[in-house]
PDB file of N, CA and C in Angstrom:
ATOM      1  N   UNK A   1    -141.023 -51.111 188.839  1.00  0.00           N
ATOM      2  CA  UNK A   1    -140.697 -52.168 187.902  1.00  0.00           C
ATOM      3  C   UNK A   1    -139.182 -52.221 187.711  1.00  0.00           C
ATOM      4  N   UNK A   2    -138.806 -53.620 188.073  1.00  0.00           N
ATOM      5  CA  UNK A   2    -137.041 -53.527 187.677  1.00  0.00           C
ATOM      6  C   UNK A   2    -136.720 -53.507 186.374  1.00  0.00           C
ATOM      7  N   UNK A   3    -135.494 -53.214 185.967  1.00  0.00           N
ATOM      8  CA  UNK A   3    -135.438 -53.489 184.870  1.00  0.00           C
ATOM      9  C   UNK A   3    -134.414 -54.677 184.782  1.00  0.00           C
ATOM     10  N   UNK A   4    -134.683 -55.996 183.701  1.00  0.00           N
ATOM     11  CA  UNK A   4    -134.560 -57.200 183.631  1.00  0.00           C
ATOM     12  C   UNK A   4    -133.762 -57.827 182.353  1.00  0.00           C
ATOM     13  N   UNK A   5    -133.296 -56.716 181.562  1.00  0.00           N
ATOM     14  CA  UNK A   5    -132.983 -57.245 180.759  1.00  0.00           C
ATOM     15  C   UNK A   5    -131.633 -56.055 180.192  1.00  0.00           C
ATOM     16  N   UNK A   6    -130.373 -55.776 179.830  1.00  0.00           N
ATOM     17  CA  UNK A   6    -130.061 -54.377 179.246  1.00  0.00           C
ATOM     18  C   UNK A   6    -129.139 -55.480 178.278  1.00  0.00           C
ATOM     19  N   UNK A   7    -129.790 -54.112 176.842  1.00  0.00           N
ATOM     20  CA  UNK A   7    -129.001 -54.366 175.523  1.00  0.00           C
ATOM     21  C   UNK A   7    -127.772 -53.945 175.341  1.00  0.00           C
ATOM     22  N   UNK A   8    -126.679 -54.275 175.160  1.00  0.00           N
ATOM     23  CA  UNK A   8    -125.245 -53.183 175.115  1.00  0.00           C
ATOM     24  C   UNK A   8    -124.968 -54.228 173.717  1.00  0.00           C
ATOM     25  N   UNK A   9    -124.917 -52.814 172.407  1.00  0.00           N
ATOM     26  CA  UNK A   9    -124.464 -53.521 171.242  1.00  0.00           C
ATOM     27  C   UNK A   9    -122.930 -52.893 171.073  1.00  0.00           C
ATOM     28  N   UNK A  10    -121.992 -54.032 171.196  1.00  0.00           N
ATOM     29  CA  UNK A  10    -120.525 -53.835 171.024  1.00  0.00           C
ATOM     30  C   UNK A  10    -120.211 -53.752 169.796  1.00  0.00           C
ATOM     31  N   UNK A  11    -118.766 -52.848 169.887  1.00  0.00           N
ATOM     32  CA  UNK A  11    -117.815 -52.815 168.545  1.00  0.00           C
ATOM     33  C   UNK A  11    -116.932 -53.135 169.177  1.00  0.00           C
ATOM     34  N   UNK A  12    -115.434 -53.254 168.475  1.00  0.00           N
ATOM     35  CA  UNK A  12    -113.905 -53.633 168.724  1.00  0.00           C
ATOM     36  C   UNK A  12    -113.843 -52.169 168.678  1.00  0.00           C
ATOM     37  N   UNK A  13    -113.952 -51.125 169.593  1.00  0.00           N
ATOM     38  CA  UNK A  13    -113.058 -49.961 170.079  1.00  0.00           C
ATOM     39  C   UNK A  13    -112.942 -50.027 171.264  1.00  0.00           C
ATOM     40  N   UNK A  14    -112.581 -48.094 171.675  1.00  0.00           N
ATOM     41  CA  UNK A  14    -111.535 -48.125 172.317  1.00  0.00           C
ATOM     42  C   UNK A  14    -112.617 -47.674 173.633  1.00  0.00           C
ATOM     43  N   UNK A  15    -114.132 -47.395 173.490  1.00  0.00           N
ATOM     44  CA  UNK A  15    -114.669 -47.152 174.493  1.00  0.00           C
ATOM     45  C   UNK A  15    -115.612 -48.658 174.687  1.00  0.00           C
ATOM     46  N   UNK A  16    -115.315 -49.493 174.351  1.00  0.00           N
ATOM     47  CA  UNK A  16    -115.504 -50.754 174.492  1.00  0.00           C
ATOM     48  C   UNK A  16    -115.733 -51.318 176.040  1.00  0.00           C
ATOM     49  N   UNK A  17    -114.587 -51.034 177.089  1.00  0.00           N
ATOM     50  CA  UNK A  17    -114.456 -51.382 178.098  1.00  0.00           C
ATOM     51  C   UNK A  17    -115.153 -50.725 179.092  1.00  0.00           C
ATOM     52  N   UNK A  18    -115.207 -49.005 179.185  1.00  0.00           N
ATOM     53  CA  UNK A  18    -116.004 -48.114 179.550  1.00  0.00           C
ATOM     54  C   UNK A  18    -117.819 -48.803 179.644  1.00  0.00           C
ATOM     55  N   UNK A  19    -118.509 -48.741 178.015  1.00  0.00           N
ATOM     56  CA  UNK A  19    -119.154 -49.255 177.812  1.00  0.00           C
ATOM     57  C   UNK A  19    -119.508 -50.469 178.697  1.00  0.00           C
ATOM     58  N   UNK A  20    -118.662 -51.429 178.899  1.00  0.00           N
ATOM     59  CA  UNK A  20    -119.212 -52.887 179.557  1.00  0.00           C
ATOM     60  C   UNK A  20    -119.277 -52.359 180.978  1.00  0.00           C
ATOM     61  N   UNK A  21    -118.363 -51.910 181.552  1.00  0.00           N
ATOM     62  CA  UNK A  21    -118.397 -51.274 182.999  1.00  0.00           C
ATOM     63  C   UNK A  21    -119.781 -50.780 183.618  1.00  0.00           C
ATOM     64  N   UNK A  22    -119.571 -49.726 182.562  1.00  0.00           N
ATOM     65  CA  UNK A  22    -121.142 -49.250 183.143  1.00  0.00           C
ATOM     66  C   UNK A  22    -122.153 -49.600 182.614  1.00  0.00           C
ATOM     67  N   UNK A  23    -122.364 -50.674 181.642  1.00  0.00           N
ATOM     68  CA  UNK A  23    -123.541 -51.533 181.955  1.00  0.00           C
ATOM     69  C   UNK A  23    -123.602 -52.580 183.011  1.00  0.00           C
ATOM     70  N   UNK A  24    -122.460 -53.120 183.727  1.00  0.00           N
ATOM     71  CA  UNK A  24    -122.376 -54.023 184.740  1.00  0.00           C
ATOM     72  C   UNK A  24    -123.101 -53.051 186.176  1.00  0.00           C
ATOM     73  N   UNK A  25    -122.362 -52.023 186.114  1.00  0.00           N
ATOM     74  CA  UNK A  25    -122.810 -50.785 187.439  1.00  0.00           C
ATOM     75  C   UNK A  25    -124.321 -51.062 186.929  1.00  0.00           C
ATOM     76  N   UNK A  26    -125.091 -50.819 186.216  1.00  0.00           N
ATOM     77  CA  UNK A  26    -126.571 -51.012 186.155  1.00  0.00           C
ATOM     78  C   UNK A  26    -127.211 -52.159 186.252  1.00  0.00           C
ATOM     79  N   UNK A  27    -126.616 -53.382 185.375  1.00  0.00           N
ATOM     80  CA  UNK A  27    -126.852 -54.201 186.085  1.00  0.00           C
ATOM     81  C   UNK A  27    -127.208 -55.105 187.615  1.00  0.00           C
ATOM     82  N   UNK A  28    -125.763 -54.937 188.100  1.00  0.00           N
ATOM     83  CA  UNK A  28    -125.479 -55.067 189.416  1.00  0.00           C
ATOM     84  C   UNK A  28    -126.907 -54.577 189.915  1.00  0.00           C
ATOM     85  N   UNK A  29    -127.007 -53.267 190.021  1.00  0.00           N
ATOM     86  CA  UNK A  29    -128.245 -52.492 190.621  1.00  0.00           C
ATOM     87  C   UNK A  29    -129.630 -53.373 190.735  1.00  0.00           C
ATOM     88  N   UNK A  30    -130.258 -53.516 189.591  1.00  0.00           N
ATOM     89  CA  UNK A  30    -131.179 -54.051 189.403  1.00  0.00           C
ATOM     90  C   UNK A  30    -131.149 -55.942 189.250  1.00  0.00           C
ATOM     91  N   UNK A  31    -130.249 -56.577 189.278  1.00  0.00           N
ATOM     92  CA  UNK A  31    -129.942 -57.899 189.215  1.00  0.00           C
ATOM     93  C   UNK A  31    -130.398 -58.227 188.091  1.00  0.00           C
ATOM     94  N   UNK A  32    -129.929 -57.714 187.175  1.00  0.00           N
ATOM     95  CA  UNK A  32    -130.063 -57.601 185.121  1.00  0.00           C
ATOM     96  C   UNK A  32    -129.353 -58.664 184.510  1.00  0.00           C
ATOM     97  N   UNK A  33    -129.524 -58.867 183.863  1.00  0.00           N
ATOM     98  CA  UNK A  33    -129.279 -59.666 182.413  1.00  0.00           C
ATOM     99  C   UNK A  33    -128.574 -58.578 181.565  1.00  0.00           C
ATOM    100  N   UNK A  34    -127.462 -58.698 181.463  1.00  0.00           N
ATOM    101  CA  UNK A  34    -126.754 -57.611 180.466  1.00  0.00           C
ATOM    102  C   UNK A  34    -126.467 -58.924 179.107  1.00  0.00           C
ATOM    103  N   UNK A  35    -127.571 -58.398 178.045  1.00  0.00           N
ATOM    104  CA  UNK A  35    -127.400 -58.965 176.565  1.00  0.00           C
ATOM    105  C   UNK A  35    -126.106 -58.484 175.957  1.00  0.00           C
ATOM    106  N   UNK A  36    -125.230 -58.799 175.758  1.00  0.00           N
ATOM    107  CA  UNK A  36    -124.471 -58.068 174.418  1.00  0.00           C
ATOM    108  C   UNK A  36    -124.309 -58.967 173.421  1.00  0.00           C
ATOM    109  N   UNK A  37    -124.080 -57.676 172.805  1.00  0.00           N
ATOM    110  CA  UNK A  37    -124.914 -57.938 170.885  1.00  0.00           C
ATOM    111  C   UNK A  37    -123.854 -57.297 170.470  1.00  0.00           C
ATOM    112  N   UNK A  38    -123.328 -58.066 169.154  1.00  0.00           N
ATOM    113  CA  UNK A  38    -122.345 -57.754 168.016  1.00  0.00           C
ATOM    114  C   UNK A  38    -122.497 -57.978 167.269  1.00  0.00           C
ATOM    115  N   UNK A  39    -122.774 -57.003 166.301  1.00  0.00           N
ATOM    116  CA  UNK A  39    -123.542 -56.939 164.974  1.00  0.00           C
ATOM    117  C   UNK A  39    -122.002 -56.852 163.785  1.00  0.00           C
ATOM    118  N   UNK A  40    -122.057 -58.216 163.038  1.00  0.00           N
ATOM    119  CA  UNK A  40    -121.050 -58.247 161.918  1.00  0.00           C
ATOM    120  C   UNK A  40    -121.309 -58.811 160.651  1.00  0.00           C
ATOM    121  N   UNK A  41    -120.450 -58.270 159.502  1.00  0.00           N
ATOM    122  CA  UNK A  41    -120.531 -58.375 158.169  1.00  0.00           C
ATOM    123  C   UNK A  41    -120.257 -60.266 157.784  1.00  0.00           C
ATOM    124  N   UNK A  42    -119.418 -60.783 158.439  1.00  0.00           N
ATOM    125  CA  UNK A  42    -118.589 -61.773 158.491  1.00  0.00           C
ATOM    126  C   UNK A  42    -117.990 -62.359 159.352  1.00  0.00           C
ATOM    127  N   UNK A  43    -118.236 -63.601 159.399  1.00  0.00           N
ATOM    128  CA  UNK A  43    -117.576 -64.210 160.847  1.00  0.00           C
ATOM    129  C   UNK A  43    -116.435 -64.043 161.194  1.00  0.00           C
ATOM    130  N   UNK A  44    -115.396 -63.755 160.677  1.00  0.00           N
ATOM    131  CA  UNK A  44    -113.494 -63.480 161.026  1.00  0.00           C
ATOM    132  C   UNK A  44    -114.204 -62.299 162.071  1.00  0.00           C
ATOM    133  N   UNK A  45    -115.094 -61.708 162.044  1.00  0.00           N
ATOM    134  CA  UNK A  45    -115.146 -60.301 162.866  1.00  0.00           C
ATOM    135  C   UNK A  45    -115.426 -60.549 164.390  1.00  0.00           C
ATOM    136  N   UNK A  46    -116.137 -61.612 164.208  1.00  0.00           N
ATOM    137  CA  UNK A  46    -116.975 -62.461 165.720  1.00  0.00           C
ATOM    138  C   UNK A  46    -116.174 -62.392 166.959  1.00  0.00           C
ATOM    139  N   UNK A  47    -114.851 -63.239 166.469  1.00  0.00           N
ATOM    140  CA  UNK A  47    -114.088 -63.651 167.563  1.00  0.00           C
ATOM    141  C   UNK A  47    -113.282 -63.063 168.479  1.00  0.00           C
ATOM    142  N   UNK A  48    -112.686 -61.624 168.192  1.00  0.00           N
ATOM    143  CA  UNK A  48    -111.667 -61.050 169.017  1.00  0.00           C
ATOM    144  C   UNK A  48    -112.908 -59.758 169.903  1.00  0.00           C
ATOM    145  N   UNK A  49    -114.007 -59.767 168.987  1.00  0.00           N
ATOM    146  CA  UNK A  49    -114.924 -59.218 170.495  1.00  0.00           C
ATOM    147  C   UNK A  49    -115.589 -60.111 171.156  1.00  0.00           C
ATOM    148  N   UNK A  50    -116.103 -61.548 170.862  1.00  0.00           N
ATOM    149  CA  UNK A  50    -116.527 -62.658 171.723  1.00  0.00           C
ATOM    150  C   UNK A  50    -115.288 -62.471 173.120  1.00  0.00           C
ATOM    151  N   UNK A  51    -114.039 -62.745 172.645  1.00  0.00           N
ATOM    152  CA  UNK A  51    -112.798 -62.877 173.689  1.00  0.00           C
ATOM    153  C   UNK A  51    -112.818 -61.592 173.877  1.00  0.00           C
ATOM    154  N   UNK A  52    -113.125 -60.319 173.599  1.00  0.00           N
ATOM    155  CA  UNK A  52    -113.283 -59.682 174.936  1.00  0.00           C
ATOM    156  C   UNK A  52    -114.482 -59.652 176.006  1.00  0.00           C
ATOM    157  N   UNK A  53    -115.200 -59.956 175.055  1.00  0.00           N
ATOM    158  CA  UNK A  53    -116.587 -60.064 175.968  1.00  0.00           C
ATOM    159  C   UNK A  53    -116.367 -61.438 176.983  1.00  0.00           C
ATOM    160  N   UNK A  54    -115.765 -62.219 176.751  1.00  0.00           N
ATOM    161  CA  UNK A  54    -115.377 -63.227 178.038  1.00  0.00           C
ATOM    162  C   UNK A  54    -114.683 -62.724 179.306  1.00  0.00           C
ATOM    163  N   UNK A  55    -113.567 -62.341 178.519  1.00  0.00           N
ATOM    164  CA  UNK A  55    -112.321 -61.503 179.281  1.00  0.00           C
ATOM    165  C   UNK A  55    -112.715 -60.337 180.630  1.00  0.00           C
ATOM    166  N   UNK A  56    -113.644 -59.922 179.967  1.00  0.00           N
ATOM    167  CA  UNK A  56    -114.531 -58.387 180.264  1.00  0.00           C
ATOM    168  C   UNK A  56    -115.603 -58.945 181.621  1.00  0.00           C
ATOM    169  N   UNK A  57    -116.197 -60.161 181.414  1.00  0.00           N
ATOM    170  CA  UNK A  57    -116.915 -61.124 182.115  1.00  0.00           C
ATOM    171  C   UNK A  57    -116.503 -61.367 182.802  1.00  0.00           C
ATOM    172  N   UNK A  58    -115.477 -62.112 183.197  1.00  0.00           N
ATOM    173  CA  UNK A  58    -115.121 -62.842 183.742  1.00  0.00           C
ATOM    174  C   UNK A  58    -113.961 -62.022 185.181  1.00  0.00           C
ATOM    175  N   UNK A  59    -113.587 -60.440 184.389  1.00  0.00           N
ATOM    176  CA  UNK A  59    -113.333 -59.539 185.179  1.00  0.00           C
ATOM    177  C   UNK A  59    -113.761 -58.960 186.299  1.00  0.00           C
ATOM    178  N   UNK A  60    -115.421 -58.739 185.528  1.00  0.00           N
ATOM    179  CA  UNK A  60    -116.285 -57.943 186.908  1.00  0.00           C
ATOM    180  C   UNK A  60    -116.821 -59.686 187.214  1.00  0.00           C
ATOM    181  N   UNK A  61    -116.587 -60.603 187.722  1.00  0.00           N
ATOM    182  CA  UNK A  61    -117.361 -61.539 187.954  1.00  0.00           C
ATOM    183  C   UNK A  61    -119.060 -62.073 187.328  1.00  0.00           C
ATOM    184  N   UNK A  62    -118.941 -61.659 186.069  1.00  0.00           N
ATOM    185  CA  UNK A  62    -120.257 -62.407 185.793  1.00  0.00           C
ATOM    186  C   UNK A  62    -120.557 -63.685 184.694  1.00  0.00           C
ATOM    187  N   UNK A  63    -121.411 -64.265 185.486  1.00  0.00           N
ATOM    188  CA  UNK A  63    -121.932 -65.679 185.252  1.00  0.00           C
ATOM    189  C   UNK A  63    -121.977 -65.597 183.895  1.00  0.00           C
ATOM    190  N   UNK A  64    -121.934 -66.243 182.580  1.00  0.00           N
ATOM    191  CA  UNK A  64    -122.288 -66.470 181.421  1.00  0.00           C
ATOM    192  C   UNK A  64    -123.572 -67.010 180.857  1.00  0.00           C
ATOM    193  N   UNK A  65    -124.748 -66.732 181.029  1.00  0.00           N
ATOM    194  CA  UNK A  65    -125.793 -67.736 181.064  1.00  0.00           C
ATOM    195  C   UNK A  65    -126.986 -66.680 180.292  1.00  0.00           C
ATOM    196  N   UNK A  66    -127.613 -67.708 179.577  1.00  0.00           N
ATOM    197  CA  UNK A  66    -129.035 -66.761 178.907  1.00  0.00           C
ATOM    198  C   UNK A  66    -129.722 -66.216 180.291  1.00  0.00           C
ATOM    199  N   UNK A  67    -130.356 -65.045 179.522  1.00  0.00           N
ATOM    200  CA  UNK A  67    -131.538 -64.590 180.657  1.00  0.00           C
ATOM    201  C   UNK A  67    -132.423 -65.641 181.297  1.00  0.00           C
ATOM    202  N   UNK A  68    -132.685 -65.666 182.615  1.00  0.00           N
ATOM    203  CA  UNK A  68    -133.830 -66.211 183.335  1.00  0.00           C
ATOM    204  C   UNK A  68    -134.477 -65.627 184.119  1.00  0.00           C
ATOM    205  N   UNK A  69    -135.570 -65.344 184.162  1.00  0.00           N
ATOM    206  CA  UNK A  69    -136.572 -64.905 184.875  1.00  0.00           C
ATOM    207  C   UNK A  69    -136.467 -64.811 186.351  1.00  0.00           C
ATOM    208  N   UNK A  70    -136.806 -63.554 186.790  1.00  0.00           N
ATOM    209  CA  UNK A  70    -136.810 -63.618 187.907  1.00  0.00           C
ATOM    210  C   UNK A  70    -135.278 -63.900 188.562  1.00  0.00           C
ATOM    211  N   UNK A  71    -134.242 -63.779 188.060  1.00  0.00           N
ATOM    212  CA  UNK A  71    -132.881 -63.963 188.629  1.00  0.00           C
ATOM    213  C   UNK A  71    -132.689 -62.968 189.452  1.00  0.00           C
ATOM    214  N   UNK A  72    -131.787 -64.038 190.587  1.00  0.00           N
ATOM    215  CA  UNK A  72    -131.375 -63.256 192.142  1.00  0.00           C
ATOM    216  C   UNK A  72    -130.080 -62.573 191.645  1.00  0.00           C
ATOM    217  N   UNK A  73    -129.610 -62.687 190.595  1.00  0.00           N
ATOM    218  CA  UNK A  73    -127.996 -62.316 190.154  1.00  0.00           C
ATOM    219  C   UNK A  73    -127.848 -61.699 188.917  1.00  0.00           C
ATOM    220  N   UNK A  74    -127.230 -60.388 188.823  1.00  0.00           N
ATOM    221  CA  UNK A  74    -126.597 -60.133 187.151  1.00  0.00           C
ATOM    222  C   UNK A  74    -125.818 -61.398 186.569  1.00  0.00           C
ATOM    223  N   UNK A  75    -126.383 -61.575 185.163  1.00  0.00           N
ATOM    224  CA  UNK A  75    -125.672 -62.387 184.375  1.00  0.00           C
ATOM    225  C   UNK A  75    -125.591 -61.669 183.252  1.00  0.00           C
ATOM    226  N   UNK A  76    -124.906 -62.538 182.229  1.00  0.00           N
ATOM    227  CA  UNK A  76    -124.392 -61.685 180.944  1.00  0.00           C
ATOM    228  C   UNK A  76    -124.718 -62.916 179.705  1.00  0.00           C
ATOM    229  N   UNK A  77    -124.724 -62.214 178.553  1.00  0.00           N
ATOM    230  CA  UNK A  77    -124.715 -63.394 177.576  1.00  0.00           C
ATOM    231  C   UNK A  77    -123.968 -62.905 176.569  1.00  0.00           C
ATOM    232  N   UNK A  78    -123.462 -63.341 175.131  1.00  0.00           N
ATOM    233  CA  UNK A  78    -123.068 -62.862 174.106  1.00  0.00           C
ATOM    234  C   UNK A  78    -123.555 -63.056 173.014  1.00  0.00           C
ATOM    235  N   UNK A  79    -124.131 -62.412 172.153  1.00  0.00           N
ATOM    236  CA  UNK A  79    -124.993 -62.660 170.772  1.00  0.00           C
ATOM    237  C   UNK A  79    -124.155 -62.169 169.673  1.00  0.00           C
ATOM    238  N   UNK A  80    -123.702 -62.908 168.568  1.00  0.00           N
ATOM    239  CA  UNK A  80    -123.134 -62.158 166.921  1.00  0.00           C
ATOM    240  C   UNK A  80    -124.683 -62.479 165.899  1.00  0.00           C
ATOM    241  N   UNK A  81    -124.488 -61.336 166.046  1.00  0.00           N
ATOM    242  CA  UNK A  81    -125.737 -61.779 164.760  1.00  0.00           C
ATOM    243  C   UNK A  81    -124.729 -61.098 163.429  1.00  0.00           C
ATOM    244  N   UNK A  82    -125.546 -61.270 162.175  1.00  0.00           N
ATOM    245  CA  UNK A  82    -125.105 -60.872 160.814  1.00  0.00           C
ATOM    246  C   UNK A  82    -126.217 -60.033 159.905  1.00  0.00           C
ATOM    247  N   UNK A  83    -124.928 -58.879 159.591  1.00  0.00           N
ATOM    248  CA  UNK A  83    -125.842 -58.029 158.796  1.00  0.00           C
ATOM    249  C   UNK A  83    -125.873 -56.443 159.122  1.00  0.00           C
ATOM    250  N   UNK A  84    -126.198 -55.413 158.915  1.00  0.00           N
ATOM    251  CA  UNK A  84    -125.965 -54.293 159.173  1.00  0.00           C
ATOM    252  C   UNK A  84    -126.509 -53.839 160.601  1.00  0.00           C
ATOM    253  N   UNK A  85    -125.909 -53.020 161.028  1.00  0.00           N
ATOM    254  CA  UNK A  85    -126.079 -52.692 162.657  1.00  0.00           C
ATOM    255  C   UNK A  85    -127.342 -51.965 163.286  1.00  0.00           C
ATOM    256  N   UNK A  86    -127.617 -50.815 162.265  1.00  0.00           N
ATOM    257  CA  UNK A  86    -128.887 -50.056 162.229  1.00  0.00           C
ATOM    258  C   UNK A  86    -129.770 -51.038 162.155  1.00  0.00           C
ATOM    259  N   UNK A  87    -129.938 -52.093 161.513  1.00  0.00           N
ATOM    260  CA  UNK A  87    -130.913 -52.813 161.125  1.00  0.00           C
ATOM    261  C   UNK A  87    -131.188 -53.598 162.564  1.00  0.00           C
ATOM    262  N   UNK A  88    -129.958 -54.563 162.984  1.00  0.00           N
ATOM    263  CA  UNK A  88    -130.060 -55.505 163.428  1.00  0.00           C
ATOM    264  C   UNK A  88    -130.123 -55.097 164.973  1.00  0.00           C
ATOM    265  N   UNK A  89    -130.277 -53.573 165.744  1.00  0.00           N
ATOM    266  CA  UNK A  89    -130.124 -53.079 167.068  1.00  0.00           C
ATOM    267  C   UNK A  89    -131.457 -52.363 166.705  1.00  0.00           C
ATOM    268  N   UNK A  90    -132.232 -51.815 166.149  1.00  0.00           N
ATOM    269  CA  UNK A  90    -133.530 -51.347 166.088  1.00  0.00           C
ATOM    270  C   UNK A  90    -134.352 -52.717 165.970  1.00  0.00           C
ATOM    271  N   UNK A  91    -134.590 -54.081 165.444  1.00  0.00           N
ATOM    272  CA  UNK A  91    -135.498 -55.043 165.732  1.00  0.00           C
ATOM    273  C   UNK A  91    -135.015 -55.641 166.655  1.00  0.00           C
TER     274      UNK A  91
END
């Protein structure tokens, strides 16, 4: 069974980049959907990890697009949700 989908929930640090890397290396592997998820108090928080998460994208070459089934290619997406982190990465 491949695996089709990987969660990577980001912060604005400094192992940030590490982090995206080697979820792309797994990706790649399996032709995954790498979700990332940024869990914040307030929207001012959203934007300078959205722009890295583009930046970061657009580095290792990947597509921007929701998950689809059955994809021949790693893609990536970006999610901010609101509200505490424990909460919002365990549902």
């Amino acid at each position: 069974m491949a695996i089709r989908k990987i969660l990577l929930p980001l912060q604005a640090a400094v192992t940030t980049e590490a982090a995206f890397a080697t979820a792309v290396l797994i990706a790649r592997k399996w032709d995954a959907h790498l979700a990332v998820l940024h869990v914040v108090t307030d929207r001012t928080q959203e934007s300078p990890v959205r722009a890295l998460f583009e930046r970061l994208a657009a580095e290792h070459g990947l597509v921007t697009t929701e998950a689809k089934p059955n994809a021949d290619t790693s893609t990536a997406s970006f999610s901010a949700l609101y509200g505490r982190e424990p909460d919002i990465v365990a549902q």
